[in-house]
N, C-alpha and C. Protein backbone atom coordinates (compact mmCIF):
# COMPACT_ATOMS: atom_id res chain seq x y z
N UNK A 1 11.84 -4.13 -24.56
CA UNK A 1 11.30 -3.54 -23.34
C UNK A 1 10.39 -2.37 -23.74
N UNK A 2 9.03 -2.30 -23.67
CA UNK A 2 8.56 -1.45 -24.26
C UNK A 2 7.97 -0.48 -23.27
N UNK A 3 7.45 0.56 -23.57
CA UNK A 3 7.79 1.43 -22.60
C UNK A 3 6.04 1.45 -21.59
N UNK A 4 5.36 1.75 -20.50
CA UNK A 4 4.52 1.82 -20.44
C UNK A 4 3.62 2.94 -20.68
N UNK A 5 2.09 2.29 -21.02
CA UNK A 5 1.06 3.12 -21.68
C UNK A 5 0.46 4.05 -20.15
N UNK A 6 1.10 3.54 -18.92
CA UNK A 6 0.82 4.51 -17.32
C UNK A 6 0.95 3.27 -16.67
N UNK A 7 0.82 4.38 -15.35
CA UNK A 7 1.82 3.31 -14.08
C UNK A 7 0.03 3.14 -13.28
N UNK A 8 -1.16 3.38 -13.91
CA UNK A 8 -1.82 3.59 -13.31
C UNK A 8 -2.80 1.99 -13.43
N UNK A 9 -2.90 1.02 -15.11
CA UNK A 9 -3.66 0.31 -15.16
C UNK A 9 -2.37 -0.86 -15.44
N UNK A 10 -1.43 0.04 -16.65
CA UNK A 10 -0.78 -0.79 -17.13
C UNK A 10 0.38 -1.18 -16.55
N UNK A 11 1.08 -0.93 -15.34
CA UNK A 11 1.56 -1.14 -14.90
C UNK A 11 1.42 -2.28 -13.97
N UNK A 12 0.03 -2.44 -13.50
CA UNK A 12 0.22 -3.43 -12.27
C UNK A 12 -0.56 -4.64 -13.23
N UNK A 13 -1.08 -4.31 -14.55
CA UNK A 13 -0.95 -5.35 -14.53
C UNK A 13 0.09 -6.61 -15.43
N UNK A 14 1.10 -5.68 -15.79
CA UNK A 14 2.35 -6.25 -15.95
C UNK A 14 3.00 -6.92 -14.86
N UNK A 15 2.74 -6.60 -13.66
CA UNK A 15 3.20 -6.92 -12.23
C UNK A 15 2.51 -8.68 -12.19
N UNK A 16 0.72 -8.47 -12.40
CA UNK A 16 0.33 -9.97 -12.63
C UNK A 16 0.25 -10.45 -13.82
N UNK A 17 1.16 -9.99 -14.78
CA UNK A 17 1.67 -10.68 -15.86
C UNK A 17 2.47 -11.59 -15.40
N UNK A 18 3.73 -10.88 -15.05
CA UNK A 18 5.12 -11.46 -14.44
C UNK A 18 4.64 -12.55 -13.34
N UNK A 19 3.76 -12.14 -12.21
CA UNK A 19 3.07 -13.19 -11.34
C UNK A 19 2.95 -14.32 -12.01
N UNK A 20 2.12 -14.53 -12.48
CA UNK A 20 1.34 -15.68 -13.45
C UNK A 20 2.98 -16.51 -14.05
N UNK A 21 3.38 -15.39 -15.15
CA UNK A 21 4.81 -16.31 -15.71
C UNK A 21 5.92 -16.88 -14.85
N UNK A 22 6.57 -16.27 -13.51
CA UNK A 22 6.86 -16.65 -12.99
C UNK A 22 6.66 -17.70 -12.00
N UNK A 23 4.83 -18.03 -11.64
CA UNK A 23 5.14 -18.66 -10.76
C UNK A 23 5.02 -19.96 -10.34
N UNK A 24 5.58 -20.44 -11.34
CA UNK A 24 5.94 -22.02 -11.99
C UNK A 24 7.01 -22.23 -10.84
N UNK A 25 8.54 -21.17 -11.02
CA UNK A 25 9.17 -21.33 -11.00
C UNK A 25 9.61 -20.50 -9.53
N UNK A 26 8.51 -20.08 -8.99
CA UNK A 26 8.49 -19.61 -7.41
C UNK A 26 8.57 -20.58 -6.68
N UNK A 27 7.48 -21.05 -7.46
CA UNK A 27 6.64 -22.80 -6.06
C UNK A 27 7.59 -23.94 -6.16
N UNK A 28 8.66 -23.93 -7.08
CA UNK A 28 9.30 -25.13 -7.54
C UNK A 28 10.02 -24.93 -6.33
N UNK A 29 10.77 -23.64 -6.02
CA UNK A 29 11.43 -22.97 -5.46
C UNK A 29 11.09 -22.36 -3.84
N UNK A 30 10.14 -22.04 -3.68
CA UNK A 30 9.68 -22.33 -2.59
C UNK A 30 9.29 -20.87 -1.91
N UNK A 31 9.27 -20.12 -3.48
CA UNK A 31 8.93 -18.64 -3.35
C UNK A 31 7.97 -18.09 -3.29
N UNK A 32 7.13 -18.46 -3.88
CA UNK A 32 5.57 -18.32 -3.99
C UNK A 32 5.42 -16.69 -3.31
N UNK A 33 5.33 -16.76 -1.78
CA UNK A 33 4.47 -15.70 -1.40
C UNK A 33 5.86 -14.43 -1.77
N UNK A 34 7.01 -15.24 -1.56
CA UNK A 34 7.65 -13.84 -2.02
C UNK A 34 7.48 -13.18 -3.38
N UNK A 35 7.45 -13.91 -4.10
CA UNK A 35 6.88 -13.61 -5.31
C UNK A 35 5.28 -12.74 -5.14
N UNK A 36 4.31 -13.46 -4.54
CA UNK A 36 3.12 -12.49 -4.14
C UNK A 36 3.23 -11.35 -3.59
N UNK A 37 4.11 -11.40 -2.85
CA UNK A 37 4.29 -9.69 -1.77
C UNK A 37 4.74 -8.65 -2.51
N UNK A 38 5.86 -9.14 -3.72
CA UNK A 38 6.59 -8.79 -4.46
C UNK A 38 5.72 -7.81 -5.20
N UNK A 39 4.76 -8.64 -5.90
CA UNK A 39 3.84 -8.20 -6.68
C UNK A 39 2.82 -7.25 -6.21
N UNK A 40 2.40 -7.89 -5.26
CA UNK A 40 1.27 -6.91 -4.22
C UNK A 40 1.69 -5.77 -4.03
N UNK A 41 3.17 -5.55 -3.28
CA UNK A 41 3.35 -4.48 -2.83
C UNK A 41 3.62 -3.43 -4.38
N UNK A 42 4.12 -3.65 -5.06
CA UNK A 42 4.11 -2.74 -6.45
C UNK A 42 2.87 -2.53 -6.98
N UNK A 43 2.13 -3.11 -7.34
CA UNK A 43 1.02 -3.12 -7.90
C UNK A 43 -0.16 -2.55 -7.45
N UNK A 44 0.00 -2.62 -6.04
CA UNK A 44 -1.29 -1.93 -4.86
C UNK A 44 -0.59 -0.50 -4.63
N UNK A 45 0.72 -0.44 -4.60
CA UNK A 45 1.38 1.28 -3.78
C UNK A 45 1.32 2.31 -4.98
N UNK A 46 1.68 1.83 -5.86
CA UNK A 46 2.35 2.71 -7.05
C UNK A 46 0.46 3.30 -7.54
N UNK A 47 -0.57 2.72 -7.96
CA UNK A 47 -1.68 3.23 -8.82
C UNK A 47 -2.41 3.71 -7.41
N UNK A 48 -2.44 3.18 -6.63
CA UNK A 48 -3.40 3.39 -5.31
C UNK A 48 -2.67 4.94 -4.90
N UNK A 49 -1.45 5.46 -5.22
CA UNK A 49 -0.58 6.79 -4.69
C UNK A 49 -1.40 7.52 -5.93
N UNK A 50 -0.95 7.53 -6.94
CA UNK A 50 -1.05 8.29 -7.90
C UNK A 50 -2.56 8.43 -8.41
N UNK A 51 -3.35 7.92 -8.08
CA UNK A 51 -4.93 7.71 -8.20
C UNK A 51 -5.65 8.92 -7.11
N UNK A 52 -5.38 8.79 -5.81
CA UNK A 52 -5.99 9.12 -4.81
C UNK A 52 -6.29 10.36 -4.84
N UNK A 53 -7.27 10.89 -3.95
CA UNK A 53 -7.77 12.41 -4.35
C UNK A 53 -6.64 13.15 -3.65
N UNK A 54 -6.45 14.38 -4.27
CA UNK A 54 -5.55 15.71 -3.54
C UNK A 54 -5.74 16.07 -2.31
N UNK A 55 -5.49 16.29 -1.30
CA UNK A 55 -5.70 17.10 -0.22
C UNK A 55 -5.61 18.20 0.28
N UNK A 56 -5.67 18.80 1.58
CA UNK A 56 -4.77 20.20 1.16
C UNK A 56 -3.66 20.49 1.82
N UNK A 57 -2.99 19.29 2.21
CA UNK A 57 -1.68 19.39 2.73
C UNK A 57 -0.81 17.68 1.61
N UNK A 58 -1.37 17.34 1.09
CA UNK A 58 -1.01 16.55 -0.27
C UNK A 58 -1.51 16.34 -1.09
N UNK A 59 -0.62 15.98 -2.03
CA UNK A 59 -1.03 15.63 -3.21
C UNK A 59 0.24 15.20 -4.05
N UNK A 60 -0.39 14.05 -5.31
CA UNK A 60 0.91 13.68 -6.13
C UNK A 60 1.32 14.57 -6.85
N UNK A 61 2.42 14.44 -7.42
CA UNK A 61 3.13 15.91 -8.29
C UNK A 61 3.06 15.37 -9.52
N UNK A 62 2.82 14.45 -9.78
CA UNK A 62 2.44 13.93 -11.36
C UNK A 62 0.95 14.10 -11.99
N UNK A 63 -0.08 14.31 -10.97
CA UNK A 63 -1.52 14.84 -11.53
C UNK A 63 -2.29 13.64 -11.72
N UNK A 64 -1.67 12.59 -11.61
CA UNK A 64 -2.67 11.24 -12.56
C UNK A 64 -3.93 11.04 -11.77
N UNK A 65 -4.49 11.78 -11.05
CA UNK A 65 -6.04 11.55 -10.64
C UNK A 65 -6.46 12.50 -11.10
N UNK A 66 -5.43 13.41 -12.03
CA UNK A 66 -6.74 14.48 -13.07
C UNK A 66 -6.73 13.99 -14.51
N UNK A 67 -5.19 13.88 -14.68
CA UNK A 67 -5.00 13.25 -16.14
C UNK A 67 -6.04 11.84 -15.97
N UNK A 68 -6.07 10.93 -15.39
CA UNK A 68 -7.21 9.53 -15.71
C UNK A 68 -8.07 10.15 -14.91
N UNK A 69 -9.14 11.13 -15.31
CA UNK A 69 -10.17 11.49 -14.06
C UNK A 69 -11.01 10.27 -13.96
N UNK A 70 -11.34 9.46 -14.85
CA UNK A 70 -12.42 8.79 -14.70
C UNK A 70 -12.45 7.39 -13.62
N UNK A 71 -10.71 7.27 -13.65
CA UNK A 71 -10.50 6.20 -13.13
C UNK A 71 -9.90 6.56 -11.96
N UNK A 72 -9.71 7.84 -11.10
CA UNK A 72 -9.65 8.23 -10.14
C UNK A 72 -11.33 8.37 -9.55
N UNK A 73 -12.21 8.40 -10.54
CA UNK A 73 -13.06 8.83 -9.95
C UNK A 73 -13.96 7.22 -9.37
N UNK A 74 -13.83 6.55 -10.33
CA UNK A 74 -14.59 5.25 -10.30
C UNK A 74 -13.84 4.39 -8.89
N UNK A 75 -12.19 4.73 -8.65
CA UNK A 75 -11.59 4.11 -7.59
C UNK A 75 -12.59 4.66 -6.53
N UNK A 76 -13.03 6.30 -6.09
CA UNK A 76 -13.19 7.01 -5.22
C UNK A 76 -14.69 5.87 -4.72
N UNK A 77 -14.97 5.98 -5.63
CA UNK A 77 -16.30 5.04 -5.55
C UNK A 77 -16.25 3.37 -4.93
N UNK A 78 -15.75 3.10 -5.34
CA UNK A 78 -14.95 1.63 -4.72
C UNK A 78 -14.56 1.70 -3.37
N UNK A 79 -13.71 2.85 -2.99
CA UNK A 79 -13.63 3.23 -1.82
C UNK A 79 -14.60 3.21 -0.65
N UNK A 80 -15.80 3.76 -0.99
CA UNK A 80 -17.32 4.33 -0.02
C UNK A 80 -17.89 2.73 -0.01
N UNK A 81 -17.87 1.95 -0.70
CA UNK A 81 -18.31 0.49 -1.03
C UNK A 81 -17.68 -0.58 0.47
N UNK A 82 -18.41 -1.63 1.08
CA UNK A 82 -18.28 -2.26 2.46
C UNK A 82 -17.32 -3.14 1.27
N UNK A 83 -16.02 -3.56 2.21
CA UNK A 83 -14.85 -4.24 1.05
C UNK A 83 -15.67 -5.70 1.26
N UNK A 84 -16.00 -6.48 2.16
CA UNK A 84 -16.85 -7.58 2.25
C UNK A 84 -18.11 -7.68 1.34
N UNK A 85 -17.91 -8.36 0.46
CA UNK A 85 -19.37 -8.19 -0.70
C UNK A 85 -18.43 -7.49 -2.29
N UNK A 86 -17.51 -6.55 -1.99
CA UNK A 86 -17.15 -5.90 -3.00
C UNK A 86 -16.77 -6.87 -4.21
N UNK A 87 -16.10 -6.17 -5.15
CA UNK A 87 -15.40 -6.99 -6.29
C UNK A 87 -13.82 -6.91 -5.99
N UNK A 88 -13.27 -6.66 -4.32
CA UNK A 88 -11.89 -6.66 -3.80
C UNK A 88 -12.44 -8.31 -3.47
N UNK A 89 -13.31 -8.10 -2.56
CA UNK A 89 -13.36 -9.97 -1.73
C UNK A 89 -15.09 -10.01 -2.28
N UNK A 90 -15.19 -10.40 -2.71
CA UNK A 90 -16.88 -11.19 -3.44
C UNK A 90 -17.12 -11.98 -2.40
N UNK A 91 -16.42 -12.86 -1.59
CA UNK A 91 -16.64 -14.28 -0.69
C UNK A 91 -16.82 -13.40 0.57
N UNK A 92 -18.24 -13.82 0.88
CA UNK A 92 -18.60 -13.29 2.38
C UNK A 92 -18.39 -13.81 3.30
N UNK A 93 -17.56 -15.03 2.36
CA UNK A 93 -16.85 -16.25 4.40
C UNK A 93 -15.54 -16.30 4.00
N UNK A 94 -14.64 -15.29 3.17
CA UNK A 94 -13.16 -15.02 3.43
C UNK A 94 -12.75 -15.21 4.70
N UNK A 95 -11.35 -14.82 4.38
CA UNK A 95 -10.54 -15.25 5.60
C UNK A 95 -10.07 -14.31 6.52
N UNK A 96 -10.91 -13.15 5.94
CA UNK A 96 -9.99 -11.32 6.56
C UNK A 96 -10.37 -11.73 7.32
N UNK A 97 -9.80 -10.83 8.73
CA UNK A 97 -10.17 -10.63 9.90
C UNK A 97 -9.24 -9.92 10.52
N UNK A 98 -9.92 -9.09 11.27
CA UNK A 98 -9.18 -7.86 12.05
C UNK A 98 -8.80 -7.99 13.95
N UNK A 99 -8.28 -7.07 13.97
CA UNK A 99 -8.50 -6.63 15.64
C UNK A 99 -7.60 -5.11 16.06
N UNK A 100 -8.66 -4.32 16.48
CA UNK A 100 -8.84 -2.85 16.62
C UNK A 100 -7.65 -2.88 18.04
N UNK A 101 -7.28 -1.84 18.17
CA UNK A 101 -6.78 -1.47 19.30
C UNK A 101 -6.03 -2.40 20.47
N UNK A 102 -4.83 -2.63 19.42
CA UNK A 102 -4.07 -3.59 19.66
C UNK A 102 -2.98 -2.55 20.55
N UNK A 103 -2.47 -2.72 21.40
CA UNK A 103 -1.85 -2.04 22.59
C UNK A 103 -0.36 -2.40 21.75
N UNK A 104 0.44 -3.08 21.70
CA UNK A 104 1.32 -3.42 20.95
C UNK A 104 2.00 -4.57 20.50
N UNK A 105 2.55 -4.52 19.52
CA UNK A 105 3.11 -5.40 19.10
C UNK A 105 4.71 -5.71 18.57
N UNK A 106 5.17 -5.17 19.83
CA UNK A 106 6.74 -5.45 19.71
C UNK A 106 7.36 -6.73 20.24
N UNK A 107 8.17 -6.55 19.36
CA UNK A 107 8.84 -8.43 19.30
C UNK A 107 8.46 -9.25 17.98
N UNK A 108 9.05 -10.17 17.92
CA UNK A 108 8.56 -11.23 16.87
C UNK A 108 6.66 -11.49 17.64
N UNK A 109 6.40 -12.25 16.04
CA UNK A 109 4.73 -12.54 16.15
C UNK A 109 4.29 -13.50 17.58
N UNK A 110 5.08 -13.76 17.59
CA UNK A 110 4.74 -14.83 18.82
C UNK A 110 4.31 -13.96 20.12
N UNK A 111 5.34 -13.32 19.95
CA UNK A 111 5.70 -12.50 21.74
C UNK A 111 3.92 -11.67 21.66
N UNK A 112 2.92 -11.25 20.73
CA UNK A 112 2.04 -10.51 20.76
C UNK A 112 0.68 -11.13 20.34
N UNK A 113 0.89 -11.76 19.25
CA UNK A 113 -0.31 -12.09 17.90
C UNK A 113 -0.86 -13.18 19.17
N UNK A 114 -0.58 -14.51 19.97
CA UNK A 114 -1.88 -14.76 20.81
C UNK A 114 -2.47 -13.90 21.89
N UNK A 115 -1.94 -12.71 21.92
CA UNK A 115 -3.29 -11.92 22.57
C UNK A 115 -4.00 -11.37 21.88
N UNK A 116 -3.70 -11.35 20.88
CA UNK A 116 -4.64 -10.58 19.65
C UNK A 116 -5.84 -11.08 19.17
N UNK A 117 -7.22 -10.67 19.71
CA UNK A 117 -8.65 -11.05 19.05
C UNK A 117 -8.87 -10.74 17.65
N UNK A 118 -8.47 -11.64 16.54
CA UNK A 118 -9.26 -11.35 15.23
C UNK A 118 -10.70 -11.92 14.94
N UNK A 119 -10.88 -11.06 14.34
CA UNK A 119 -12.35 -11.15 14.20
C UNK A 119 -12.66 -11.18 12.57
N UNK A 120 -13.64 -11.55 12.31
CA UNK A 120 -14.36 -11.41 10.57
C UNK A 120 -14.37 -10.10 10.45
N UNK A 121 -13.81 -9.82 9.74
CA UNK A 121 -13.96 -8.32 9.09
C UNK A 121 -15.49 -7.86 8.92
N UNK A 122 -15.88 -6.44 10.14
CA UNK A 122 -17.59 -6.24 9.81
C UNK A 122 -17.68 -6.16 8.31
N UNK A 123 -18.72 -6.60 8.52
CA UNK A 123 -19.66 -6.33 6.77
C UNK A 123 -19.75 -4.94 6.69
N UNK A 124 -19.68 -3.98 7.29
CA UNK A 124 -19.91 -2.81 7.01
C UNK A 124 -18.35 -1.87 6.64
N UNK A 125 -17.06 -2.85 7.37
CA UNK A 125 -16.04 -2.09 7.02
C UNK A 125 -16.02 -1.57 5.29
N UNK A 126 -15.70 -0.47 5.34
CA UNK A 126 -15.74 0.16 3.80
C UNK A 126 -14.08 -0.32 3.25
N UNK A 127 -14.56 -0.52 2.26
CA UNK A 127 -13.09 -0.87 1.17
C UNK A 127 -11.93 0.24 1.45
N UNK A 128 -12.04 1.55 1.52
CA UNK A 128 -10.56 2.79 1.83
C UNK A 128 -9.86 1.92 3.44
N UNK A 129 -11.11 1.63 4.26
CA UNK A 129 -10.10 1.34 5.62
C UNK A 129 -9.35 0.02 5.10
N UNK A 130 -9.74 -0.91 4.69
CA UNK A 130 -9.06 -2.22 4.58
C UNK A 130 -7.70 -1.40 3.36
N UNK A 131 -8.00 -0.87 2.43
CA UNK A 131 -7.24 -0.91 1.47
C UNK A 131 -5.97 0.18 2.04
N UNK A 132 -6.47 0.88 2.75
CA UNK A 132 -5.31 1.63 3.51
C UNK A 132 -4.39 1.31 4.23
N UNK A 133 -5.35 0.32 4.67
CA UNK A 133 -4.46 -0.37 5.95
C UNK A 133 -2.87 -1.30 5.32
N UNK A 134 -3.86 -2.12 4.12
CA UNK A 134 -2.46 -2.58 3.37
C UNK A 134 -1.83 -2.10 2.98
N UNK A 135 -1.92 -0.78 2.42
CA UNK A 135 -1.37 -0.11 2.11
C UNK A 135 -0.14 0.32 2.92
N UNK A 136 -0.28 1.22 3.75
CA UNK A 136 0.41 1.11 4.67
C UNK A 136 1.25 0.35 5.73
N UNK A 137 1.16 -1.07 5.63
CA UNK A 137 1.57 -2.06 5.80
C UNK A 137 3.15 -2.09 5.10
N UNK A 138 2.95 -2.07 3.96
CA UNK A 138 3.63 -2.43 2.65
C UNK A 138 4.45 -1.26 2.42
N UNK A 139 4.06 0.30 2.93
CA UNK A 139 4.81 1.53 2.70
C UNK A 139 5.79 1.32 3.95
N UNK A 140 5.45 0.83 4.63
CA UNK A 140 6.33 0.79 6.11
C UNK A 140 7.11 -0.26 6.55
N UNK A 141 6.61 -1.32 6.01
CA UNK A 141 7.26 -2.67 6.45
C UNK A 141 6.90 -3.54 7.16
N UNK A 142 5.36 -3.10 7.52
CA UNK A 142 4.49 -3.97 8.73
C UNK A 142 3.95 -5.10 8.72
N UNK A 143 4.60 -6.20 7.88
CA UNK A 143 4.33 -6.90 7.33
C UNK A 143 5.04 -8.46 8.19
N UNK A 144 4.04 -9.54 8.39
CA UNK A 144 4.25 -10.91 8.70
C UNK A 144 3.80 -12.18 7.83
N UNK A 145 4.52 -13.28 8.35
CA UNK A 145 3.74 -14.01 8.18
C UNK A 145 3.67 -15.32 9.05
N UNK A 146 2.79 -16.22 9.02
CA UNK A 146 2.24 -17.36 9.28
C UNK A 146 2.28 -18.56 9.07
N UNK A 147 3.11 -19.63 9.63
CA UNK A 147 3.17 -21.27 9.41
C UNK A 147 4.63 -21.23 8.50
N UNK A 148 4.72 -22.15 8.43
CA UNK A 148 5.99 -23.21 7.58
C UNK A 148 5.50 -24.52 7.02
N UNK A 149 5.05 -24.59 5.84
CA UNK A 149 5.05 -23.52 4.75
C UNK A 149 3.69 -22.68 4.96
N UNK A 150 4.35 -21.30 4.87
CA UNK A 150 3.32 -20.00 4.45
C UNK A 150 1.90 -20.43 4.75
N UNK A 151 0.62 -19.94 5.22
CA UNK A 151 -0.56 -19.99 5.19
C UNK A 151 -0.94 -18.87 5.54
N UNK A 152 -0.67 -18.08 6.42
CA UNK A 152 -1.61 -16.68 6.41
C UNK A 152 -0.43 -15.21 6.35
N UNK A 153 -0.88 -14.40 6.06
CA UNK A 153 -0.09 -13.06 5.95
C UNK A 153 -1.24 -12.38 7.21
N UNK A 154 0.17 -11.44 7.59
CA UNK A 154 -0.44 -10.49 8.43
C UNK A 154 0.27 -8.99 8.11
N UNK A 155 -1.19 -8.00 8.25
CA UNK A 155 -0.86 -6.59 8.17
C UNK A 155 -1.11 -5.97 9.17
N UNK A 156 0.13 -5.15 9.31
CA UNK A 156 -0.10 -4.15 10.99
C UNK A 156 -0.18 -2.46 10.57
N UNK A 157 -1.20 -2.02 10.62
CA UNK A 157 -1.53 -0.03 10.59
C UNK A 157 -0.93 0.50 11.83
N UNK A 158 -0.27 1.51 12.19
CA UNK A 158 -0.37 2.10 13.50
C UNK A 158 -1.18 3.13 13.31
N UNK A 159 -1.78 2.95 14.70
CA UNK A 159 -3.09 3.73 14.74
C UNK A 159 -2.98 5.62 15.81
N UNK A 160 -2.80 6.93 14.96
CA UNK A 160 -2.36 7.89 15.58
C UNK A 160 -3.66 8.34 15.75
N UNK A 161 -3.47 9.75 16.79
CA UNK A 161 -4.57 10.50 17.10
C UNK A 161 -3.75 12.03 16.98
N UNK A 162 -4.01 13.30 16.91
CA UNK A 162 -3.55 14.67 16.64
C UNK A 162 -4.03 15.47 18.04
N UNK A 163 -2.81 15.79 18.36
CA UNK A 163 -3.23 16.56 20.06
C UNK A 163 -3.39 18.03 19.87
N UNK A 164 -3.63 19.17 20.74
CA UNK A 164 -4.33 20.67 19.92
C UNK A 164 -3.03 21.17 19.92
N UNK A 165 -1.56 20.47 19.82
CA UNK A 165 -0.53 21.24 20.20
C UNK A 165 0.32 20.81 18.18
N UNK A 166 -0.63 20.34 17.44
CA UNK A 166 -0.62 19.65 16.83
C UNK A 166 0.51 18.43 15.99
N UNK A 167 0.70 17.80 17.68
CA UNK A 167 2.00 16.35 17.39
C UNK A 167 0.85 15.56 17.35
N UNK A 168 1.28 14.67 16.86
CA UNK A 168 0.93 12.99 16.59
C UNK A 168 1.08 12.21 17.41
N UNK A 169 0.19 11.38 18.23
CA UNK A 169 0.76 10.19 19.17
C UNK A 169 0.18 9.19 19.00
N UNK A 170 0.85 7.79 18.65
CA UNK A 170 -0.06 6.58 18.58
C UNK A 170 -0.60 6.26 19.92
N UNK A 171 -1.51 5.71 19.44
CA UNK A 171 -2.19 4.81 20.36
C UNK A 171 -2.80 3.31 20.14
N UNK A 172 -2.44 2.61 19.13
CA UNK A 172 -2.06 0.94 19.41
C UNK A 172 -1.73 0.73 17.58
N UNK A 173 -2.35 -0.10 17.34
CA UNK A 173 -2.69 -0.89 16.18
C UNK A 173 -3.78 -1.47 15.75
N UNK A 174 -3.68 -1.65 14.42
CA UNK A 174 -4.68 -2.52 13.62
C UNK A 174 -3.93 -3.47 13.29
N UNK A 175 -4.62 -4.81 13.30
CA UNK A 175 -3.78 -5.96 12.45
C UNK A 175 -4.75 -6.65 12.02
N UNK A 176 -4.60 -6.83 10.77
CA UNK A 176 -5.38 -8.03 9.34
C UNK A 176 -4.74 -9.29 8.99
N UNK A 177 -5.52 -10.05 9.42
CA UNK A 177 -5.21 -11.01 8.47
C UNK A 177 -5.60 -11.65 7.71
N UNK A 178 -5.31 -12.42 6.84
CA UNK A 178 -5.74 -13.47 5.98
C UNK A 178 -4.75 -14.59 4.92
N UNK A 179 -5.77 -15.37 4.50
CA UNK A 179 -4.98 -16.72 4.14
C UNK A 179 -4.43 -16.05 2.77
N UNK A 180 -3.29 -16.62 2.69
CA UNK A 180 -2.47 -16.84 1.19
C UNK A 180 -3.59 -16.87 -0.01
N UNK A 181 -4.04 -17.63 -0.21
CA UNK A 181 -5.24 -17.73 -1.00
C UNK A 181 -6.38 -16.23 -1.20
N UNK A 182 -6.92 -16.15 0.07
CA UNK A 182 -7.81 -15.36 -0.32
C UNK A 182 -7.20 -13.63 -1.03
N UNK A 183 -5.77 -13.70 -0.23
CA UNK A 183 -4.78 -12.42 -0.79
C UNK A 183 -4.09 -12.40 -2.22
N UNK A 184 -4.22 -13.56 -2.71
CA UNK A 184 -3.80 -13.88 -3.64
C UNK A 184 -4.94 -13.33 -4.87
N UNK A 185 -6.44 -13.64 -4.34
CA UNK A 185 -7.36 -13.67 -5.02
C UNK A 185 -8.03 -12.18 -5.20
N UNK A 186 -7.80 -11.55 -4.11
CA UNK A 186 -7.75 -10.12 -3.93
C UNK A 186 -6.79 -8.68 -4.95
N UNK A 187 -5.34 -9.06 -4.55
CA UNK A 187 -4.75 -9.06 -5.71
C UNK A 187 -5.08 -9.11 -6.81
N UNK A 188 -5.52 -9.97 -7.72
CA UNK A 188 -6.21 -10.28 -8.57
C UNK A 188 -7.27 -9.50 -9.07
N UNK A 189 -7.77 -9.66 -8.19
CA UNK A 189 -9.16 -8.41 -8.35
C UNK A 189 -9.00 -6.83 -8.11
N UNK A 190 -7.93 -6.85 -7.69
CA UNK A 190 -7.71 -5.10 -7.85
C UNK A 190 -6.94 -4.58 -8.91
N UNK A 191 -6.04 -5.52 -9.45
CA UNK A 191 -5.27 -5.32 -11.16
C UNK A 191 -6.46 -5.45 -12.23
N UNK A 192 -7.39 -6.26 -11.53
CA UNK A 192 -8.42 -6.41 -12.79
C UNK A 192 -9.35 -5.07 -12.90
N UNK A 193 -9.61 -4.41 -11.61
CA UNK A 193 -10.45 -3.48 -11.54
C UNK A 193 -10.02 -2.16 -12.00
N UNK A 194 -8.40 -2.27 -11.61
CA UNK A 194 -7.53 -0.79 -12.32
C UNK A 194 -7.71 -0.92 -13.83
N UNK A 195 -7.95 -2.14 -14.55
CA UNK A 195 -7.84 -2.27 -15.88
C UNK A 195 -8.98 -2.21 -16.72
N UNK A 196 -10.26 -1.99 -16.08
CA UNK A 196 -11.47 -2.06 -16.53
C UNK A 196 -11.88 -0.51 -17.53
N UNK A 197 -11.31 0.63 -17.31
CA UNK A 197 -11.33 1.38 -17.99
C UNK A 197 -10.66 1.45 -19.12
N UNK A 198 -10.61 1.77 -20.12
CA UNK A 198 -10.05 2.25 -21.86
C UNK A 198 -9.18 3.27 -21.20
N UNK A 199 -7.71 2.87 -21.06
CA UNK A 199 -6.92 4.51 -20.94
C UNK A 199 -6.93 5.75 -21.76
N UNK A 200 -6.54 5.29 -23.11
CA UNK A 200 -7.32 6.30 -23.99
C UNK A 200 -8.05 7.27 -23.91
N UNK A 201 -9.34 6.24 -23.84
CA UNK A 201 -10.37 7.26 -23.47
C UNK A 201 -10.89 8.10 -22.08
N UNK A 202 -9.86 7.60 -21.19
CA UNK A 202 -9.70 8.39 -19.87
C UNK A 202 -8.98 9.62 -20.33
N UNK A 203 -7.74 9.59 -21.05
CA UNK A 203 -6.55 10.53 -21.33
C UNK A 203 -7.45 11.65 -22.43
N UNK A 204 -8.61 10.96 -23.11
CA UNK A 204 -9.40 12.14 -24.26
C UNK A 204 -10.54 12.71 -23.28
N UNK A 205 -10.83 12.10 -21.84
CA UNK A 205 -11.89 12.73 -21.34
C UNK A 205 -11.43 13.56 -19.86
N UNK A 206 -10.15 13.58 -19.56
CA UNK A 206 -9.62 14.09 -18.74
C UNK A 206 -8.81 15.42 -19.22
């Protein structure tokens, strides 16, 4: 068991190491997406936390967006980037698709998701809103899915606003979805993109 070189490149992509080796023996089994969520959710929460810029009411207590500056900085950049076109989804006829200001969604998927208008994700949405959104999905538990067997995953954001008394009150939801496939492929492309830097030479230039 050897120990890791950071939880920032090398970590997730030990996550689609294990993906890949295991999932012979998911699909035999009939695990597949649990195995994907599995992976997703570790692999997207853990570098996407510890990466992100400081704020001034947070920040991580481990530093790793100063210690890897370069690769905090190159994420920041990825971020400002429309996620449609990006190197998250390259395919401009994916399967994302959204719908804003969803009033609610209590109950199982049924009781809500056919009133729900999804739409193609605009071309202009920037990569931080989509990537947050899963994010948060996955920190909370907002998480569905679609058909028998599996075909689409769904992610739910709740969507707050700050009153001058300064509480928090929601006011509906976001929900994403997309096919098994294209999340799968996404995935993929964000372990590949955490890994594109030399840690090393992040750790000698930070």
């Amino acid at each position: 068991m050897t120990a890791y070189t950071d939880f920032t490149s090398d970590f997730p992509a030990r996550c689609l190491e294990l993906l890949d080796r295991a999932s012979g023996v998911a699909s035999v089994n009939g695990l597949e997406i649990t195995l994907l969520l599995m992976t997703a959710s570790a692999s997207l929460l853990v570098p996407f936390e510890r990466l992100k810029p400081d704020t001034d009411h947070s920040s991580h207590p481990f530093g790793d967006n100063r210690r890897f500056g370069a690769a905090a900085e190159k994420l920041a950049e990825l971020m400002k980037e429309s996620f449609v076109g990006s190197v998250l989804c390259p395919d401009t006829e994916s399967s994302w698709r959204l719908a804003k200001n969803v009033k609610s969604v209590d109950g199982d998927l049924d009781c809500w998701l056919p009133d729900v208008l999804l739409k193609p994700l605009n071309k202009q949405r920037a990569v931080k809103s989509t990537l947050t959104l899963v994010r948060n999905a996955f920190a909370h538990g907002s998480i569905y899915t679609i058909g028998d067997p599996i075909k689409e995953l769904i992610f739910v954001k709740e969507v707050t606003v700050q009153h001058s008394d300064k509480t928090w009150k929601r006011i509906g939801f976001e929900v994403l979805s997309v096919s098994y496939g294209d999340f799968q492929r996404f995935i993929r492309a964000w372990v590949m993109f955490l890994g594109q830097p030399n840690v090393w030479e992040l750790r000698l230039a930070a």
